[in-house]
N, C-alpha and C. Protein backbone atom coordinates (compact mmCIF):
# COMPACT_ATOMS: atom_id res chain seq x y z
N UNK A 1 79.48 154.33 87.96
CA UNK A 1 79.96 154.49 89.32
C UNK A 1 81.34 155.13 89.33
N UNK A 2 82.29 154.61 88.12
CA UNK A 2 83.47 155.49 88.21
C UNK A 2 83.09 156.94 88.13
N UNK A 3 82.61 157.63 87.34
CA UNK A 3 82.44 159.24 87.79
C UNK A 3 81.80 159.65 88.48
N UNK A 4 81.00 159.41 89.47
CA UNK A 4 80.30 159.76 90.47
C UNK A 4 81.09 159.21 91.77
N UNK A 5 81.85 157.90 91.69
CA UNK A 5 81.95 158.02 93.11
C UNK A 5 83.59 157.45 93.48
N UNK A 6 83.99 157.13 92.03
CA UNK A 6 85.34 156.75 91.55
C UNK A 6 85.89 155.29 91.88
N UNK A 7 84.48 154.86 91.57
CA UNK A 7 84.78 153.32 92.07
C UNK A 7 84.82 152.55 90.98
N UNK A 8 85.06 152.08 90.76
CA UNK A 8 85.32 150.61 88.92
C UNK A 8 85.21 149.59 89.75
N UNK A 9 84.03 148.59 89.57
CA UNK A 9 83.88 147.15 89.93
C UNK A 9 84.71 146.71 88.55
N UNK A 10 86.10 145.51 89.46
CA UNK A 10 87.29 144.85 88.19
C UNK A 10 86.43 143.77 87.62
N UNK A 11 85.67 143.00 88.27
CA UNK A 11 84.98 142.10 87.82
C UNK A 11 83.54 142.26 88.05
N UNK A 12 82.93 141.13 87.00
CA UNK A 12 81.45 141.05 87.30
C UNK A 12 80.73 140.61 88.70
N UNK A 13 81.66 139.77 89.37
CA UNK A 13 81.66 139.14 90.92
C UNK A 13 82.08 139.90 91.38
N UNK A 14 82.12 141.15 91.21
CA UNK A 14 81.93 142.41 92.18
C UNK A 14 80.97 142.38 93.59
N UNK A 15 80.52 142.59 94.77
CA UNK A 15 79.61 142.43 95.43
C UNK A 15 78.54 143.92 95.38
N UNK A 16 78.83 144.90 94.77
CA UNK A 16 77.84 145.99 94.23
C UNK A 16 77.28 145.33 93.12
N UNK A 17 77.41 144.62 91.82
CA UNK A 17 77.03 144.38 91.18
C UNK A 17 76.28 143.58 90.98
N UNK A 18 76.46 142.10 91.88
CA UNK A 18 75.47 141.06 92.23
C UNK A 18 74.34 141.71 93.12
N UNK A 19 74.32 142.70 94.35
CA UNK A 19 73.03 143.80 94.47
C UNK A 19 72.85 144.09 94.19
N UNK A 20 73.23 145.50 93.24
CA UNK A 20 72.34 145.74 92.26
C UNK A 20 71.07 145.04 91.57
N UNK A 21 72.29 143.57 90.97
CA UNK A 21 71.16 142.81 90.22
C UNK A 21 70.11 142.16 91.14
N UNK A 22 70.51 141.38 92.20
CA UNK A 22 69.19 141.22 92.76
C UNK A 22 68.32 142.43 93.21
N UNK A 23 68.40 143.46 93.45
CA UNK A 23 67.63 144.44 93.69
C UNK A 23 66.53 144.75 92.89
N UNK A 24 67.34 144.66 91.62
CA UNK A 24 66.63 144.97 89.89
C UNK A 24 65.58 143.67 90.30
N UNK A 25 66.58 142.80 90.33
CA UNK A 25 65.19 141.51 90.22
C UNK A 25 64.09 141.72 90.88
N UNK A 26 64.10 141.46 92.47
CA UNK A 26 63.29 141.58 93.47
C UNK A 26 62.36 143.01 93.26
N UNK A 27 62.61 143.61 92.85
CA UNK A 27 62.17 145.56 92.48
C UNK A 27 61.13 144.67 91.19
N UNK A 28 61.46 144.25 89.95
CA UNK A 28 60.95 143.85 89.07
C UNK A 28 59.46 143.28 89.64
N UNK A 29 60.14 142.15 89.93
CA UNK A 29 58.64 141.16 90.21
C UNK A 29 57.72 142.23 91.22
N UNK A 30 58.24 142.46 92.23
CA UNK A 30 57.32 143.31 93.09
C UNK A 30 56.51 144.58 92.37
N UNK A 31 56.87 145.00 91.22
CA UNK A 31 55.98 146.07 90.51
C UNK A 31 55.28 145.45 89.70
N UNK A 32 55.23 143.94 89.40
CA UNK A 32 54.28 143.49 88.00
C UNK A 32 53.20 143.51 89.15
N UNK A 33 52.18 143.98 88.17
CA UNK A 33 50.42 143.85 88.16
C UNK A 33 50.35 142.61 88.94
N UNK A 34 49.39 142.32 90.37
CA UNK A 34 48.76 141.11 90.81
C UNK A 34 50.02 139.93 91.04
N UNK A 35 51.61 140.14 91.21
CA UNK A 35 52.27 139.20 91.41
C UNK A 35 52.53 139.26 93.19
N UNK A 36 51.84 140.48 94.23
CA UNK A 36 51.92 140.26 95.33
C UNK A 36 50.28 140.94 95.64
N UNK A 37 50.23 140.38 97.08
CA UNK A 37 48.63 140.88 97.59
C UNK A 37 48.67 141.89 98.07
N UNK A 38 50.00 142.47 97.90
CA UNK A 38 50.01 144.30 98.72
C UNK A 38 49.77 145.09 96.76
N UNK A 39 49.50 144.46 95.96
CA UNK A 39 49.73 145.34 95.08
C UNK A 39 47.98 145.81 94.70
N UNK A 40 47.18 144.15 95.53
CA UNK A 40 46.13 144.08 95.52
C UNK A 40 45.19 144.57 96.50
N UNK A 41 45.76 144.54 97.41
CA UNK A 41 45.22 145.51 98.73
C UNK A 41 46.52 146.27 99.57
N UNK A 42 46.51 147.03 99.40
CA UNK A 42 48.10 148.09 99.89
C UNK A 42 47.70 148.08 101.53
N UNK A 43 46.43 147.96 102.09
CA UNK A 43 46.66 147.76 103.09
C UNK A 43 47.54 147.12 104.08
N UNK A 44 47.72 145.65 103.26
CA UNK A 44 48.74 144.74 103.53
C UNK A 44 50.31 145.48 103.81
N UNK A 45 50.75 146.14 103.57
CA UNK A 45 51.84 146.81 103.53
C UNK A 45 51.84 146.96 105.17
N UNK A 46 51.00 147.04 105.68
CA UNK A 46 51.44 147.46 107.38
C UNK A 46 51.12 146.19 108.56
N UNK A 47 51.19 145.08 107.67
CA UNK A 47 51.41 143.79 108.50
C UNK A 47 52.86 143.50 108.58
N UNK A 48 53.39 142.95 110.00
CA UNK A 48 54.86 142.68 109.93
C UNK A 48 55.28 141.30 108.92
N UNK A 49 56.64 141.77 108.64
CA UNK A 49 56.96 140.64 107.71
C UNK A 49 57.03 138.92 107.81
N UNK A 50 56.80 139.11 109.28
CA UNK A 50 56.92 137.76 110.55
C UNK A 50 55.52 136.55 109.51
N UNK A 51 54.21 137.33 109.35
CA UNK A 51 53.16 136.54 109.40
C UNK A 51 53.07 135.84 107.99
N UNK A 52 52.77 134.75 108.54
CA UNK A 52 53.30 133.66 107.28
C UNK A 52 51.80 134.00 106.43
N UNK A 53 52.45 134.27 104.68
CA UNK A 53 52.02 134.48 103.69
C UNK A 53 52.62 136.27 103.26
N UNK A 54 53.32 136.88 104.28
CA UNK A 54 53.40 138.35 103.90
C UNK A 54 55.08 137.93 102.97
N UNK A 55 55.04 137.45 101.69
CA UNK A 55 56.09 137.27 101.03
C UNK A 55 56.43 138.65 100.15
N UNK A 56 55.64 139.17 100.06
CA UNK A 56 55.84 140.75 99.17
C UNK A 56 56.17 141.38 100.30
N UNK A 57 56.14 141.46 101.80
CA UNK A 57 56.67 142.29 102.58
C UNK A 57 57.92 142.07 102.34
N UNK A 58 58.43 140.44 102.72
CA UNK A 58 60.01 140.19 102.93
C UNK A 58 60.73 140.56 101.58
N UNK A 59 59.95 140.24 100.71
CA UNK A 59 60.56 140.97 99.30
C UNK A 59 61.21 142.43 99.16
N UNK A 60 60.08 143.01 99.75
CA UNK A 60 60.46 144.41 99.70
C UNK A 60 61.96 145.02 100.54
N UNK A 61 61.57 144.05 102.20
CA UNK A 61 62.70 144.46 103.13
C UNK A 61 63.98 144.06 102.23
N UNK A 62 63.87 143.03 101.48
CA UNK A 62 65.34 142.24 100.97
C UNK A 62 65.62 143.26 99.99
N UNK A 63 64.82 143.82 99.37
CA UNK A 63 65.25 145.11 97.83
C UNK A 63 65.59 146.08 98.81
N UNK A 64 65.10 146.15 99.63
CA UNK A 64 65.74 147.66 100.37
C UNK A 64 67.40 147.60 101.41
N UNK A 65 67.25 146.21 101.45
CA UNK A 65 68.81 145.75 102.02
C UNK A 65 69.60 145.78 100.98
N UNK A 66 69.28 145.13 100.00
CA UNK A 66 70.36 145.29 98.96
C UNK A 66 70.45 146.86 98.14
N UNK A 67 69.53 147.91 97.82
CA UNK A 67 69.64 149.00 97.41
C UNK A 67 70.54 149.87 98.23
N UNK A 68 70.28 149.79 99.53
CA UNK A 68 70.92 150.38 100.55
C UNK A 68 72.20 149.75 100.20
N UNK A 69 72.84 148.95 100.27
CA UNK A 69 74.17 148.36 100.45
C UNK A 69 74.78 148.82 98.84
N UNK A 70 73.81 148.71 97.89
CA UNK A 70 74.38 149.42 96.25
C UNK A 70 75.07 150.92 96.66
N UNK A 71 74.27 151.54 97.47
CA UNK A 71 74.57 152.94 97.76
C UNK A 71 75.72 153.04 98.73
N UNK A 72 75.86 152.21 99.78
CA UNK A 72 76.85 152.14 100.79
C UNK A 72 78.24 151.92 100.30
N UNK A 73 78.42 150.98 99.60
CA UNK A 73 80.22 150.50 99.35
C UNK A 73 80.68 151.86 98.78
N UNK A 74 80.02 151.66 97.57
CA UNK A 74 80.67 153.15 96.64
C UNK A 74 80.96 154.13 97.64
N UNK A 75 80.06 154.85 98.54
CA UNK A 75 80.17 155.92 99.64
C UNK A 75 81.54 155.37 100.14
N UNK A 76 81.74 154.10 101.12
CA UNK A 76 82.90 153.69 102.17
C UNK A 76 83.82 153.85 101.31
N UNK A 77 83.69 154.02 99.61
CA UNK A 77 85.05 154.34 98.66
C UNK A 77 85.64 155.59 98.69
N UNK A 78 83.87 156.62 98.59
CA UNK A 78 84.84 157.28 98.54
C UNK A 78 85.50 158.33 100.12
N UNK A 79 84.73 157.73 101.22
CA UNK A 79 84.89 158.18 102.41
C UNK A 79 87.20 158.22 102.62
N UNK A 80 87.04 156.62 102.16
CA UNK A 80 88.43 156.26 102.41
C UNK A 80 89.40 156.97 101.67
N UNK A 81 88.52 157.36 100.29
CA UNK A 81 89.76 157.94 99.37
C UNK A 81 89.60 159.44 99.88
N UNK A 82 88.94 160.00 100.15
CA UNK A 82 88.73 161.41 101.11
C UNK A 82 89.83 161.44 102.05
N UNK A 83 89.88 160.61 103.18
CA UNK A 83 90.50 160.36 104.38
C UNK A 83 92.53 160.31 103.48
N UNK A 84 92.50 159.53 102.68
CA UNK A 84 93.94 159.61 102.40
C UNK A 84 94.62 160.84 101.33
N UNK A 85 93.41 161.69 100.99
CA UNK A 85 93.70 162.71 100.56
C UNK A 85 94.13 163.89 101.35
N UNK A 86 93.29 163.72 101.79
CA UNK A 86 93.11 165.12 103.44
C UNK A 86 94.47 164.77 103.82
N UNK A 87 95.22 163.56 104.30
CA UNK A 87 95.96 163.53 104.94
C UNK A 87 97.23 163.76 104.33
N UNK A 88 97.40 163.23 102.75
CA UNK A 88 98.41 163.68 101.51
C UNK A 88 98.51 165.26 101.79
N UNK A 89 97.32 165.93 101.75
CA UNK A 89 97.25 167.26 101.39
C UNK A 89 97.71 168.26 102.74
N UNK A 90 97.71 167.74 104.08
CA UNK A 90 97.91 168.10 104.58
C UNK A 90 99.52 167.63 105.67
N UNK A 91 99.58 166.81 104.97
CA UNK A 91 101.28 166.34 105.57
C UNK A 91 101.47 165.48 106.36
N UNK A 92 100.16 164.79 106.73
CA UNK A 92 99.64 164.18 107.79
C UNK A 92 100.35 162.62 107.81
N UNK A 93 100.39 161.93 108.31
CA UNK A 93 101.32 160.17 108.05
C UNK A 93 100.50 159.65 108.69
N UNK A 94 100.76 158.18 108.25
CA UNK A 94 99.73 157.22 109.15
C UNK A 94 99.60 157.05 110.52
N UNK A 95 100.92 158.01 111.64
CA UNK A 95 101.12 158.14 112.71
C UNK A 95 100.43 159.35 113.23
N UNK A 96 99.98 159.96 111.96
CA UNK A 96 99.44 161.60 112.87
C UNK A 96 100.25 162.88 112.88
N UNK A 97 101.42 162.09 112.75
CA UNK A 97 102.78 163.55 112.44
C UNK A 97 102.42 164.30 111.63
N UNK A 98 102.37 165.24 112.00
CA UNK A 98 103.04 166.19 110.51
C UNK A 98 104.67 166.25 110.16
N UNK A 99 104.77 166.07 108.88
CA UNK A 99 105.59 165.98 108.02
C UNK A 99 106.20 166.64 108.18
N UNK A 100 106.03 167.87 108.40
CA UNK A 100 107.51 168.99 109.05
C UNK A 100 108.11 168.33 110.50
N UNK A 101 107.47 167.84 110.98
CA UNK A 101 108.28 167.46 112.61
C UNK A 101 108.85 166.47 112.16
N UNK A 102 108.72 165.52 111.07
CA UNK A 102 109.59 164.50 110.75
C UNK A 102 111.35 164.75 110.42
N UNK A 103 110.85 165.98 109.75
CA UNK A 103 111.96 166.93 108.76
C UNK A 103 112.67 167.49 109.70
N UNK A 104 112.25 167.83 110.63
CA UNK A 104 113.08 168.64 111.95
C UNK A 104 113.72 167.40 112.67
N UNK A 105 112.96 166.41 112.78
CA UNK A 105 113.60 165.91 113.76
C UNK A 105 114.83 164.96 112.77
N UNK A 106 114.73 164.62 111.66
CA UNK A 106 115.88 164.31 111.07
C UNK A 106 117.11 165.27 111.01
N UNK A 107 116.74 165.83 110.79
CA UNK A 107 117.84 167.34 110.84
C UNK A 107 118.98 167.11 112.00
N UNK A 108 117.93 166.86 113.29
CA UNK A 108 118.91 167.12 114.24
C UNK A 108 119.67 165.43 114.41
N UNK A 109 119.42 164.78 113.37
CA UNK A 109 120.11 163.38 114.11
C UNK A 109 121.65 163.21 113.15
């Protein structure tokens, strides 16, 4: 994740890293042979997750919440580190000024 998106989880209690792993998990069991009834009739796949016994549906929705969210933080990383670059690079301050009107207006005080 550091070279792709310049993010370093400091610890293992990272919250990308605990999704990930449940993702892996939930992803796991749901591809073994005969461990859900959508693997056994795929029809099942287009019952809502509501009806009691569709546990490989809710499985699936929960791997796709957590995959999605693996992909999301890293992005909001590097959205933010984008945003304070642009604004380094362009002179910009946390007020919106540009950096030359700061310079001018010290001048005259």
């Amino acid at each position: 994740m550091l070279m792709m998106y310049g993010y370093a989880p400091e610890t293992l209690d990272d919250p990308v890293i605990h999704m990930a792993e449940e993702a892996a998990k939930l992803v796991g069991h749901l591809v073994e042979l005969g461990s859900t009834l959508i693997n056994v009739m795929p029809i099942l796949c287009h019952i809502p997750s509501w009806v009691p016994g569709a546990t490989g549906k809710r499985m699936a929705e929960r791997a796709k919440f957590f995959t999605e969210e693996t992909k999301r933080i890293p992005l909001e990383h590097v959205k933010t580190a984008l945003v304070s670059t642009i604004k380094a690079c362009f002179g910009v301050d946390t007020n919106m000024k540009p950096c030359s009107e700061k310079v001018r207006h010290a001048h005259h005080l």
